[in-house]
C-alpha atoms as a PDB file:
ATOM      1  CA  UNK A   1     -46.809 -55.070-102.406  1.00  0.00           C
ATOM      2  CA  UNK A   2     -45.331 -51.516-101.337  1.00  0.00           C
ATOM      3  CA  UNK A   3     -41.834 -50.712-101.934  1.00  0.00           C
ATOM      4  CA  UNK A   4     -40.626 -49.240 -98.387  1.00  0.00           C
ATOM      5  CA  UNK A   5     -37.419 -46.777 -98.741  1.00  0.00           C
ATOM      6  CA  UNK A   6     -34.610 -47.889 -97.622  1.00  0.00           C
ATOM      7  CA  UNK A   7     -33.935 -45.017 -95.163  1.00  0.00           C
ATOM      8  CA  UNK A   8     -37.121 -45.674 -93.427  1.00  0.00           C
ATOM      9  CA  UNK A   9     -36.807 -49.073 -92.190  1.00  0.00           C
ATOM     10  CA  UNK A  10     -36.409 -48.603 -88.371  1.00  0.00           C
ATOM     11  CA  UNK A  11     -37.142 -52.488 -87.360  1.00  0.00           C
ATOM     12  CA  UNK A  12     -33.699 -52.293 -85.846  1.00  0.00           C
ATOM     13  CA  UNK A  13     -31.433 -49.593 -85.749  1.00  0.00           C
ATOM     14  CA  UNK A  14     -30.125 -47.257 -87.935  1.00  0.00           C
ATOM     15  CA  UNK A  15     -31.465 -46.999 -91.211  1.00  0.00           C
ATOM     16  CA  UNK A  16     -29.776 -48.011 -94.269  1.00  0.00           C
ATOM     17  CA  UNK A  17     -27.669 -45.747 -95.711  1.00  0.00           C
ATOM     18  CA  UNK A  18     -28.302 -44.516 -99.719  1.00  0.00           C
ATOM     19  CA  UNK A  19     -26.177 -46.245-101.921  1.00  0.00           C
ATOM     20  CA  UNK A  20     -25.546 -45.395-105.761  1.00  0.00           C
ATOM     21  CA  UNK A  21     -24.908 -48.541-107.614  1.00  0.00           C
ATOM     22  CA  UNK A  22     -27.046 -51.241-105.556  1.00  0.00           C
ATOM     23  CA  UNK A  23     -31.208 -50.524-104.454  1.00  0.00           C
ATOM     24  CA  UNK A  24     -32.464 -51.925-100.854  1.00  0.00           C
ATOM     25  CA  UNK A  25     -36.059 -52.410-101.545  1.00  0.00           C
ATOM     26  CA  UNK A  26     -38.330 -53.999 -98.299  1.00  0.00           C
ATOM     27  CA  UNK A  27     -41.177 -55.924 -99.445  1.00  0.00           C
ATOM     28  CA  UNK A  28     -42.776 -57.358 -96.423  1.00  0.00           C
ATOM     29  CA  UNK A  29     -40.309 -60.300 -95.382  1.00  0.00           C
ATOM     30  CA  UNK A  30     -37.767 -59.978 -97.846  1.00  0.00           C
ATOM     31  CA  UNK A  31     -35.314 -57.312 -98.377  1.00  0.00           C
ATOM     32  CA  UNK A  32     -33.846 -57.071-101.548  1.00  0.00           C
ATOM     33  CA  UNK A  33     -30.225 -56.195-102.803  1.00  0.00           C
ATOM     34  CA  UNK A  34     -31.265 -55.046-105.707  1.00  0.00           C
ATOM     35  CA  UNK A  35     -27.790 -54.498-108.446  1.00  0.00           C
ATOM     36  CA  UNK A  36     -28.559 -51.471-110.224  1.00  0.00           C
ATOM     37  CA  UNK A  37     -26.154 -50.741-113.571  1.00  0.00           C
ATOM     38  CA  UNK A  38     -28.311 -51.688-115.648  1.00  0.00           C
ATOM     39  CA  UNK A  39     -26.603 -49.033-118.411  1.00  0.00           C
ATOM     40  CA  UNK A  40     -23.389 -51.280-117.744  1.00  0.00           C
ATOM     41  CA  UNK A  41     -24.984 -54.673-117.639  1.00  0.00           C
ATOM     42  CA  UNK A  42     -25.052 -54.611-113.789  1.00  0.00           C
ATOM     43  CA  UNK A  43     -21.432 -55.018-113.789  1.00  0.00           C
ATOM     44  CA  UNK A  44     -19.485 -55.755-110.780  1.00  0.00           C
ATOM     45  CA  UNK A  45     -17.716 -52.981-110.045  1.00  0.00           C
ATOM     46  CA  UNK A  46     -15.580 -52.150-107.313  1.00  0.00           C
ATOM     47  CA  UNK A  47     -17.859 -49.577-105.964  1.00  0.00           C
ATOM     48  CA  UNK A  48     -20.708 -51.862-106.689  1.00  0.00           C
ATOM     49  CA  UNK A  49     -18.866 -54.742-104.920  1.00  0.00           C
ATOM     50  CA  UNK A  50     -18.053 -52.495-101.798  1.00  0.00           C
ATOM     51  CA  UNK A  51     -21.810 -51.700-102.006  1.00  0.00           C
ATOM     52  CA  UNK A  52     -23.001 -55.184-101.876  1.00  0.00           C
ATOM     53  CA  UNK A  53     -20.582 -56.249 -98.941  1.00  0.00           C
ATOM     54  CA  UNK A  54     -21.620 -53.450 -96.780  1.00  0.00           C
ATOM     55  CA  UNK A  55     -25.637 -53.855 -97.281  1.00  0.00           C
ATOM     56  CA  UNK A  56     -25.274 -57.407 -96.675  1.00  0.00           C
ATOM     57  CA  UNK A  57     -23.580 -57.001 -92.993  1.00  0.00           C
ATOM     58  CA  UNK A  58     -25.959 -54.399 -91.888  1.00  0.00           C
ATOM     59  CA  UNK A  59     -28.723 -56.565 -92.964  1.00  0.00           C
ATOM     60  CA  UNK A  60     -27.378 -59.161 -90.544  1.00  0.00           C
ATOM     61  CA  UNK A  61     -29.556 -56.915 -88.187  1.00  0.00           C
ATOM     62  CA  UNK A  62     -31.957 -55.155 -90.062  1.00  0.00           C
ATOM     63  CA  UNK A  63     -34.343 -55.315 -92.808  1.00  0.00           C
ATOM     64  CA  UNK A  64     -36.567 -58.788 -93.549  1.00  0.00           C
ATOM     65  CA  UNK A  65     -36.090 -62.202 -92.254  1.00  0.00           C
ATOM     66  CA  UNK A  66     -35.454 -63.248 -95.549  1.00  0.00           C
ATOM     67  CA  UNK A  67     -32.629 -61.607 -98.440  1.00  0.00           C
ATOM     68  CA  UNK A  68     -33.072 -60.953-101.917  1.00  0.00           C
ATOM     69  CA  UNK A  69     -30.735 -60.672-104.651  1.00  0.00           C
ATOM     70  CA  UNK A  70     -31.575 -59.631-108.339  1.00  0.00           C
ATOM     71  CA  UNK A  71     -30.524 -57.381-111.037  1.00  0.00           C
ATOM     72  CA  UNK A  72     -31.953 -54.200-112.261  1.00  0.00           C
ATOM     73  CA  UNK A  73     -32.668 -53.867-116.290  1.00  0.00           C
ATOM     74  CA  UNK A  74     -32.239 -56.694-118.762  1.00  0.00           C
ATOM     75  CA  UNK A  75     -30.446 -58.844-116.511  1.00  0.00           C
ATOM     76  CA  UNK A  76     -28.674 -59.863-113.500  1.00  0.00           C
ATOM     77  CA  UNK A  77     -25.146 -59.537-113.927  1.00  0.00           C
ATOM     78  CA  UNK A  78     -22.668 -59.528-116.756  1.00  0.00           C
ATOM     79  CA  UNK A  79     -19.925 -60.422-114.081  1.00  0.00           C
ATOM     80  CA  UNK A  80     -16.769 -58.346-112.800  1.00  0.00           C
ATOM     81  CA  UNK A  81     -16.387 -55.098-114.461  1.00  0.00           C
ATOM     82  CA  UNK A  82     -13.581 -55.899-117.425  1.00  0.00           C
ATOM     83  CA  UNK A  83     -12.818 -52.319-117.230  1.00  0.00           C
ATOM     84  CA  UNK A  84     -11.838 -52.525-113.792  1.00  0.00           C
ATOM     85  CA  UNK A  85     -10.287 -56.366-112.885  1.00  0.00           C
ATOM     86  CA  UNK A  86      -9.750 -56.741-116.217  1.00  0.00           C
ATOM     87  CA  UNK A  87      -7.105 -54.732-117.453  1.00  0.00           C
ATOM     88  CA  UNK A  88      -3.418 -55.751-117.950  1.00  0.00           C
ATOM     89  CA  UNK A  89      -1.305 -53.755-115.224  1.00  0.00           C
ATOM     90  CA  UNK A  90       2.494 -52.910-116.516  1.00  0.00           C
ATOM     91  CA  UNK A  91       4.103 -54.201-112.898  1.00  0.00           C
ATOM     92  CA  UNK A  92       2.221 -57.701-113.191  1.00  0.00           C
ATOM     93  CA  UNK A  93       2.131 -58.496-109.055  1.00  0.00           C
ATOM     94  CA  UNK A  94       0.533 -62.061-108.417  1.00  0.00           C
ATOM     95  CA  UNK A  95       0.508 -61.503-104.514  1.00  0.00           C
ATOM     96  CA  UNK A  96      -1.936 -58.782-105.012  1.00  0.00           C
ATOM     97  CA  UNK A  97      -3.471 -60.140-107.727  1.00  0.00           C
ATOM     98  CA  UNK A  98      -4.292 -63.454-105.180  1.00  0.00           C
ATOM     99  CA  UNK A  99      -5.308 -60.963-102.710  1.00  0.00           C
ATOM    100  CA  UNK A 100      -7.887 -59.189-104.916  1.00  0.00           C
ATOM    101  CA  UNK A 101      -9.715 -62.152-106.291  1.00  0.00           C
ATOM    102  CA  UNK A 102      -9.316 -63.504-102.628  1.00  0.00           C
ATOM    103  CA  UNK A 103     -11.272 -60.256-101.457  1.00  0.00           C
ATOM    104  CA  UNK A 104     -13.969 -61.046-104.421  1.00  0.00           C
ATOM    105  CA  UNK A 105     -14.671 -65.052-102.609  1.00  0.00           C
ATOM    106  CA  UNK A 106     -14.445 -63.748 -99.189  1.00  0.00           C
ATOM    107  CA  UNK A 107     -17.660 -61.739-100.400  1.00  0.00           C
ATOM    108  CA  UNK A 108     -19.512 -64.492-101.372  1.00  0.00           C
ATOM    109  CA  UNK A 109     -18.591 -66.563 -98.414  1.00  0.00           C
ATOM    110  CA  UNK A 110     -20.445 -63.658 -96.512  1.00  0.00           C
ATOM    111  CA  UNK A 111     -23.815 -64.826 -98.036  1.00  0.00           C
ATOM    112  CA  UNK A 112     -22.853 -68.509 -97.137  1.00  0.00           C
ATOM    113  CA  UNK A 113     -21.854 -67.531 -93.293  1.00  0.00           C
ATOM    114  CA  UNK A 114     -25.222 -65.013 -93.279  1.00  0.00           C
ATOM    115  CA  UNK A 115     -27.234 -65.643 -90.537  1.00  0.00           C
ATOM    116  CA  UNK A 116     -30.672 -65.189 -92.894  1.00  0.00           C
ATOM    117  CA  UNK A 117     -31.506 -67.177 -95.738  1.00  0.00           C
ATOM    118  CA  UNK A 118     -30.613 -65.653 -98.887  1.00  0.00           C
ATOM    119  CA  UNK A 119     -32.583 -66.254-101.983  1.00  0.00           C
ATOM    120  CA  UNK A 120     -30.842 -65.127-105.649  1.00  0.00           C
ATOM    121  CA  UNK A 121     -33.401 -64.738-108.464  1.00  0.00           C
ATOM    122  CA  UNK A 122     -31.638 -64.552-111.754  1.00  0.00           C
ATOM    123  CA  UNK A 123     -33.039 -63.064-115.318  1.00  0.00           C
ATOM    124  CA  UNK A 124     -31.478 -62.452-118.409  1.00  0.00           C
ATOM    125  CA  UNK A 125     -27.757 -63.532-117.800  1.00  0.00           C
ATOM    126  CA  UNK A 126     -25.794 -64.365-115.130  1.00  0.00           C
ATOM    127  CA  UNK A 127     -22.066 -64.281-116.044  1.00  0.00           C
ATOM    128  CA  UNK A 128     -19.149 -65.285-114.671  1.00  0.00           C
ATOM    129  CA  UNK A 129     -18.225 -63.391-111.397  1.00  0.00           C
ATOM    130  CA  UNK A 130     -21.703 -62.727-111.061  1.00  0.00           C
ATOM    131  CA  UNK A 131     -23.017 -66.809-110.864  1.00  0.00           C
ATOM    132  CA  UNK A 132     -20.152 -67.024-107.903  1.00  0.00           C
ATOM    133  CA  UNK A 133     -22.761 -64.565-106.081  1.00  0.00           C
ATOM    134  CA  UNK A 134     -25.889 -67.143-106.684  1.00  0.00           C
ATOM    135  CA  UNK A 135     -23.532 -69.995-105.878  1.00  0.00           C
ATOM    136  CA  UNK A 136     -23.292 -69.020-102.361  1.00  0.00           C
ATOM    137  CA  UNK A 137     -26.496 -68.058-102.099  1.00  0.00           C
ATOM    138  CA  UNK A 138     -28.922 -70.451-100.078  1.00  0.00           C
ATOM    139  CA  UNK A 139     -31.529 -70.294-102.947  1.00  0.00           C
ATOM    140  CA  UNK A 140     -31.711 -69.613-106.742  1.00  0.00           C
ATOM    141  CA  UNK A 141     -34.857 -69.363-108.854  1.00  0.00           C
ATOM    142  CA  UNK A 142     -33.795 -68.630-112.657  1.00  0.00           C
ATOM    143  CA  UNK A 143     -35.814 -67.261-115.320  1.00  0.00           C
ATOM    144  CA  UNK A 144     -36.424 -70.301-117.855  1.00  0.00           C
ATOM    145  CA  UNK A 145     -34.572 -68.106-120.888  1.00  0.00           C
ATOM    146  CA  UNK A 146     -31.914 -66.720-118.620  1.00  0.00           C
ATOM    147  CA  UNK A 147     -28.371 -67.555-119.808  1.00  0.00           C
ATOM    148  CA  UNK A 148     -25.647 -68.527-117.126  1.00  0.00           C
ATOM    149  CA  UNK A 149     -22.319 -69.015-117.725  1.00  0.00           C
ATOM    150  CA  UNK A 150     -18.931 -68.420-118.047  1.00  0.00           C
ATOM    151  CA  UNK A 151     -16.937 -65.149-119.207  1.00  0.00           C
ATOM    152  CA  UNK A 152     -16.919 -64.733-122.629  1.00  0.00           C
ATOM    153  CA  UNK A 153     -13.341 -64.538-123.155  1.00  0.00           C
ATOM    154  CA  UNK A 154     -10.211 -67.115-121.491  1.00  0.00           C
ATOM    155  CA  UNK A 155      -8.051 -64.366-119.649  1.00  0.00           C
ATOM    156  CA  UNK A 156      -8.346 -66.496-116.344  1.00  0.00           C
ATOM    157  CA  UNK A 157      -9.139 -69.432-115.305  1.00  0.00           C
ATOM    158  CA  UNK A 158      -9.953 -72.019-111.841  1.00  0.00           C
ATOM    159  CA  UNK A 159     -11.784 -69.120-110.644  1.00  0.00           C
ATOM    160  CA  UNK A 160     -15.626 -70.033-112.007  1.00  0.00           C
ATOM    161  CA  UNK A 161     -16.089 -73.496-112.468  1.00  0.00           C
ATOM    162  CA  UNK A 162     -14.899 -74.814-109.576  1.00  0.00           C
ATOM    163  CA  UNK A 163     -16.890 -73.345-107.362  1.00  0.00           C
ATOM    164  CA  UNK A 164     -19.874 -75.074-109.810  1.00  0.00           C
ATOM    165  CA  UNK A 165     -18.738 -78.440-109.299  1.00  0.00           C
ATOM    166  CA  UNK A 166     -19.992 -79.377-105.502  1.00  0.00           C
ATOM    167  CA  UNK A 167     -23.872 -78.208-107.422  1.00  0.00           C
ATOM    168  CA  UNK A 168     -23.382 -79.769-110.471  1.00  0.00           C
ATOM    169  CA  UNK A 169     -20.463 -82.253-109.922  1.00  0.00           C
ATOM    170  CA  UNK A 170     -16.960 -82.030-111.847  1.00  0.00           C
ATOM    171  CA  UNK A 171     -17.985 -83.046-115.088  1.00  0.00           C
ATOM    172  CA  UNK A 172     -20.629 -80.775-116.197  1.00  0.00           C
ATOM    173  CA  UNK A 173     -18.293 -78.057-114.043  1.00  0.00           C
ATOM    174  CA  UNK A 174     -15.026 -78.995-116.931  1.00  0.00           C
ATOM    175  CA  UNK A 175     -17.733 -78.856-120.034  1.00  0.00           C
ATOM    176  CA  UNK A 176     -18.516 -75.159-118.672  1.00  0.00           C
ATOM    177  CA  UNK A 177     -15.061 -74.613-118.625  1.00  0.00           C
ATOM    178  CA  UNK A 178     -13.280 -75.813-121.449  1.00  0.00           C
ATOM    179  CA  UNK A 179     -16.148 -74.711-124.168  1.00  0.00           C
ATOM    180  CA  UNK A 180     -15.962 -71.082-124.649  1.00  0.00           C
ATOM    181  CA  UNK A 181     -18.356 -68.711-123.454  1.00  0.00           C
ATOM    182  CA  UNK A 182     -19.824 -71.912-122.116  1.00  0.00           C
ATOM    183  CA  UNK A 183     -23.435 -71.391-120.779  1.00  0.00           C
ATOM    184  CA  UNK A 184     -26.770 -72.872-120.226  1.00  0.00           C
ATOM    185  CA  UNK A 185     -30.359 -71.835-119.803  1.00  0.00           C
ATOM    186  CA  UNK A 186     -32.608 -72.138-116.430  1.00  0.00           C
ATOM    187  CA  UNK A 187     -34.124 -75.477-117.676  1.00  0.00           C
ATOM    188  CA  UNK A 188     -30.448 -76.389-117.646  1.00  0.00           C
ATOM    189  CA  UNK A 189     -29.553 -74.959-114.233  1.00  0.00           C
ATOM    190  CA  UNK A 190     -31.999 -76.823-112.453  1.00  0.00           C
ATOM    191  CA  UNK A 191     -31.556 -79.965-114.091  1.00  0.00           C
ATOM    192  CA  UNK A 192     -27.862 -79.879-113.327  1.00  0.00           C
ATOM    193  CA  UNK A 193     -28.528 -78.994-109.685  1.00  0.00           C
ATOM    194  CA  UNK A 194     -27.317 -75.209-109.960  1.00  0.00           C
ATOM    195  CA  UNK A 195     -30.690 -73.707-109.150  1.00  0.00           C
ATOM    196  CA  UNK A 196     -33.440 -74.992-107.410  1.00  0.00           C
ATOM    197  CA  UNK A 197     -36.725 -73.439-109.183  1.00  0.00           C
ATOM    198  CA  UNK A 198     -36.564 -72.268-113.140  1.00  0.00           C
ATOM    199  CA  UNK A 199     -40.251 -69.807-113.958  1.00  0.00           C
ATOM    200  CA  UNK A 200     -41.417 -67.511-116.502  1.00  0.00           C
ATOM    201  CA  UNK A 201     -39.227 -64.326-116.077  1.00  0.00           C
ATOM    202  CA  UNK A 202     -42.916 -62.376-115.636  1.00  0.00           C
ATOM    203  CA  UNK A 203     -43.630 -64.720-112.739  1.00  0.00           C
ATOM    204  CA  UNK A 204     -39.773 -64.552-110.908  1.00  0.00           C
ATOM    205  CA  UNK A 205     -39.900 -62.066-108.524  1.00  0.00           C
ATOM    206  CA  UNK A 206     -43.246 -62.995-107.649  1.00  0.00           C
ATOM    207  CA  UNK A 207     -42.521 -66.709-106.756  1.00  0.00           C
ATOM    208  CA  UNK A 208     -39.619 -65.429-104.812  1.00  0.00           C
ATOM    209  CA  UNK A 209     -41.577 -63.177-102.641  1.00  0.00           C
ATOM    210  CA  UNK A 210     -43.786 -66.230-102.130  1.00  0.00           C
ATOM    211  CA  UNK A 211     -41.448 -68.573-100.899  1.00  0.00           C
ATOM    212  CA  UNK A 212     -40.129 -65.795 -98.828  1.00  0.00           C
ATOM    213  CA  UNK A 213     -43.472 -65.499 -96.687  1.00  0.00           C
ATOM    214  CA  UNK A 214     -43.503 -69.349 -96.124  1.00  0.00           C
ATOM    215  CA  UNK A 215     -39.431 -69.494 -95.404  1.00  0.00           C
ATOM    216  CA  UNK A 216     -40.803 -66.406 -93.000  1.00  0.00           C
ATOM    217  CA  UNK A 217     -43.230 -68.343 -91.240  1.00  0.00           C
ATOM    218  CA  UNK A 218     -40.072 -70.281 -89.037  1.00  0.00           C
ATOM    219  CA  UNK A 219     -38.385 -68.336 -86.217  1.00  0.00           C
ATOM    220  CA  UNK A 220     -35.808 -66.644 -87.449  1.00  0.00           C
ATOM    221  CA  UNK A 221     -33.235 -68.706 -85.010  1.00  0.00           C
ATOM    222  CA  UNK A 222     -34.413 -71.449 -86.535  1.00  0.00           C
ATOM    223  CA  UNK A 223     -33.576 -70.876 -89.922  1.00  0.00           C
ATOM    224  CA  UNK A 224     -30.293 -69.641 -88.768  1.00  0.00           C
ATOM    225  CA  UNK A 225     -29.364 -73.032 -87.488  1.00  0.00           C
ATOM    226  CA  UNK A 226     -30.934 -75.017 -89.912  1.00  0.00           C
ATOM    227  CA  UNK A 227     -28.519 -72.984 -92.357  1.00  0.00           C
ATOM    228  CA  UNK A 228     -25.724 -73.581 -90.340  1.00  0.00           C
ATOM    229  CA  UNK A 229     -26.289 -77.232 -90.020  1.00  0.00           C
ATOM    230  CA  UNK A 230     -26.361 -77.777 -93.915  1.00  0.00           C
ATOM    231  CA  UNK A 231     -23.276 -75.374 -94.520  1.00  0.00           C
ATOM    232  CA  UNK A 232     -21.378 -77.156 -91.833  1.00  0.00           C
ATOM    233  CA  UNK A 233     -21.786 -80.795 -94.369  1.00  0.00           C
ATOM    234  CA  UNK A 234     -21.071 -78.936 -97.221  1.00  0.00           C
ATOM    235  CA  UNK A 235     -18.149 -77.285 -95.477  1.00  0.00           C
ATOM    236  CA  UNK A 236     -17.176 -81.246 -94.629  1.00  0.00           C
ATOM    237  CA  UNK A 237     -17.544 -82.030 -98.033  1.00  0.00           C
ATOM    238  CA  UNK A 238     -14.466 -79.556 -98.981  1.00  0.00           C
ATOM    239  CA  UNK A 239     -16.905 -76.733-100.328  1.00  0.00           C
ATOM    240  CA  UNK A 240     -14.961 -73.740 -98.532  1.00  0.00           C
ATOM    241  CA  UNK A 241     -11.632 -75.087 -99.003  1.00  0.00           C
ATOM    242  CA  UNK A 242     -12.208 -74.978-102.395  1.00  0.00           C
ATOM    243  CA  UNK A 243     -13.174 -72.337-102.854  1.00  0.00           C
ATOM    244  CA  UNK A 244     -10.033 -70.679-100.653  1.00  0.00           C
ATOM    245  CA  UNK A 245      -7.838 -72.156-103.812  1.00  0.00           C
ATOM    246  CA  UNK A 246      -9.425 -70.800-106.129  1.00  0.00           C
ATOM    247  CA  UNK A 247      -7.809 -67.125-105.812  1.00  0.00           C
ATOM    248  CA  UNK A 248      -4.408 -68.880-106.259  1.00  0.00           C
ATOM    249  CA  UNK A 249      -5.473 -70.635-109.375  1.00  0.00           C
ATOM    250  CA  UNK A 250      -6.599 -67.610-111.386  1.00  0.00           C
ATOM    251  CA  UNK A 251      -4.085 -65.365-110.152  1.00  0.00           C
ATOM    252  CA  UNK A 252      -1.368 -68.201-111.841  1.00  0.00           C
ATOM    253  CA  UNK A 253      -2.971 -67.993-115.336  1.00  0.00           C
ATOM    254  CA  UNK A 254      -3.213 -64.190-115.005  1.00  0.00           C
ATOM    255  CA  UNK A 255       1.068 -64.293-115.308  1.00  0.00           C
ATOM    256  CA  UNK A 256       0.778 -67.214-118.317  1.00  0.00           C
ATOM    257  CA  UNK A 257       2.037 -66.080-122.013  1.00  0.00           C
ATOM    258  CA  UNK A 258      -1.318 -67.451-123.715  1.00  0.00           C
ATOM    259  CA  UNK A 259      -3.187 -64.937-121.557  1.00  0.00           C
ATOM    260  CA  UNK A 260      -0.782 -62.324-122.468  1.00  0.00           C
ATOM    261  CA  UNK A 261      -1.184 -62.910-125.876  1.00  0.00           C
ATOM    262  CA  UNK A 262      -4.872 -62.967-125.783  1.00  0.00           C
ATOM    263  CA  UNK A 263      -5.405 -59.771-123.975  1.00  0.00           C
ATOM    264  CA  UNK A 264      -2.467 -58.316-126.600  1.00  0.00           C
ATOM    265  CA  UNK A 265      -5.120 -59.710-129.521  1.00  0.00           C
ATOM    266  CA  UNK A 266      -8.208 -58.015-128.071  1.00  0.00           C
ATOM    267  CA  UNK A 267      -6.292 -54.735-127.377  1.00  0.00           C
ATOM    268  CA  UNK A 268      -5.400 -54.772-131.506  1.00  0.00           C
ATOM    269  CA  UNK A 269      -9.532 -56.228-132.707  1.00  0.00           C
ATOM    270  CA  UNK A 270     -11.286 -54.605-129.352  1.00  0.00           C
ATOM    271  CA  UNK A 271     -13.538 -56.592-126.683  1.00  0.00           C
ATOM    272  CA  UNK A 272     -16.796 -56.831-128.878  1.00  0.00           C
ATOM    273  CA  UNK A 273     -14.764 -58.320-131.892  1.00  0.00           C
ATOM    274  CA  UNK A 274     -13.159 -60.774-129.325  1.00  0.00           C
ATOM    275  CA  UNK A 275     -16.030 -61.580-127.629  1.00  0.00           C
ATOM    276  CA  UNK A 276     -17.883 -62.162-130.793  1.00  0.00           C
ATOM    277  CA  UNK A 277     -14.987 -64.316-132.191  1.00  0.00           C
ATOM    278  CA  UNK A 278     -15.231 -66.998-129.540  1.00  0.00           C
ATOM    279  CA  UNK A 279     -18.801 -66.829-129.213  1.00  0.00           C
ATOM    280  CA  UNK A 280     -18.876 -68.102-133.165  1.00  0.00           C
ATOM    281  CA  UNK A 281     -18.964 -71.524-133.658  1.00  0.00           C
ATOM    282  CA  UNK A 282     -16.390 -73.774-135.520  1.00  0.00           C
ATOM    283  CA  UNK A 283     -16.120 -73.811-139.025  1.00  0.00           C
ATOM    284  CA  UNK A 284     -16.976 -76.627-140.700  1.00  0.00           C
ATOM    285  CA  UNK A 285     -14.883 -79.909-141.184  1.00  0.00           C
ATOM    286  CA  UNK A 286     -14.053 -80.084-144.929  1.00  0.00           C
ATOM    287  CA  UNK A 287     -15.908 -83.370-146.564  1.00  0.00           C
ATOM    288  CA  UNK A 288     -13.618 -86.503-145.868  1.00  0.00           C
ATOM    289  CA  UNK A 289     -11.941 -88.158-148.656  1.00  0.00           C
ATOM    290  CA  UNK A 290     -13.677 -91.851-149.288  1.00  0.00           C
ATOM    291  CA  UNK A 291     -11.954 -94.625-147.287  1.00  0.00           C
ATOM    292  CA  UNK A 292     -11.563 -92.201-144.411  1.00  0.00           C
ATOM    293  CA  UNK A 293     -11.870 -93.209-141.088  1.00  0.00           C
ATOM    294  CA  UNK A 294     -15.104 -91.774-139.130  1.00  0.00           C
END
């Protein structure tokens, strides 16, 4: 199918505007957001972020019936950018700490409150900031060797898993959590409940695009109610208030000595070494003595 240029959609209004660090690609009756670091993993930068927010309103009235989201490259997204919401500040201030990661949920609770159906179609990885984006999303195919998870090192926490747990219930949500640089395949994903179809990565965008024309098929007013109708039992169910605690959670642990000490510890062995420490798995119990207890 042809790519159409963003800046000459004229279905309705304007056209898009060129952006540097997300693509708008038109493909008959998808559009997709299309994250595009792929030299920095697809990071989520703040740029990137602003980006992404913006693209999304304006394709509240332009564009495809149906939205897209994927990553360029090897992947979808390695999650925030470390070297931007990552970094220790010298002034620690939790009110605008709350605020920022507030800002980052409020994003994703634009996909949720979208009036079009969005579909996220994740290969590679999917890490940690980046998996709130395809938990808000309306759809997810996965790639069956994609790995999802969470960040790869403990310098927050309350801010991932949680919003897991309403897909794949609380305790799959704490093993995610608690294991470090927990994650799981696509098989996984779907059989937990966190995405709904997991393909070949050759075949992904491809089944998307299919499901897309069929999703198409309903009048667009239609699918905007029948979105609204689900959201509003989720919403019954507690999903957006907990997400809205989330920010407040996270922003605590930020100010907490063990996370103080552990972003001291990666400043003195650097982030690959740190990553690559708790990605390593546990030595070895020595060989109990005989007459031990199992």
């Amino acid at each position: 199918m042809t790519v159409v240029p963003a800046d000459q959609d004229r279905r309705a209004g304007a056209p898009l505007p060129e952006y540097q660090d997300i693509r708008i690609e038109h493909r008959g009756p998808i559009t997709w957001i299309v994250l595009n670091r792929p030299d920095k993993a697809n990071a989520l930068s703040n740029a990137m972020l602003d980006e992404f927010s913006d693209a999304l309103a304006r394709l509240a009235h332009t564009g495809g019936p149906v939205i897209g989201i994927r990553g360029a490259g090897r992947g979808f997204s390695a999650g925030y950018d470390i070297d931007q919401v990552g970094r220790p500040v010298a002034a620690p201030d939790p009110v605008a700490d709350r605020d920022r990661l507030a800002r980052n949920v409020d994003r994703w609770l634009a996909i949720w409150d979208h009036p079009k159906p969005v579909i996220a179609a994740v290969h590679g990885y999917c890490i940690a900031g980046a998996t709130q984006m395809c938990v808000f999303a309306d759809l997810t195919f996965v790639a069956e060797d994609a790995r999802i998870g969470e960040p790869a090192l403990p310098l927050g926490g309350g801010y991932i898993a949680p919003l897991w747990a309403p897909l794949v219930g609380p305790k799959r949500a704490k093993e995610l959590a608690f294991v470090p640089a927990g994650a799981i395949d696509g098989a996984t994903a779907v059989r937990w409940g966190w995405a709904n179809h997991s393909v070949p990565e050759a075949e992904l965008v491809d089944r998307v695009e299919e499901l897309a024309a069929r999703i198409a098929r309903i009048p667009s007013d239609v699918l905007r109610i029948k979105k609204l109708s689900v959201n509003r039992a989720m919403d019954a169910m507690g999903v957006r208030t907990a997400a809205a605690g989330v920010p407040e959670m996270d922003a605590l642990l930020h100010l907490s000595p063990s996370v103080a000490e552990i972003r001291s510890w990666i400043g003195d062995v650097g982030l690959k070494a740190a990553i690559a420490d708790f990605r390593r798995p546990p030595e070895p119990r020595p060989d109990r003595e005989e007459g031990d207890t199992p």
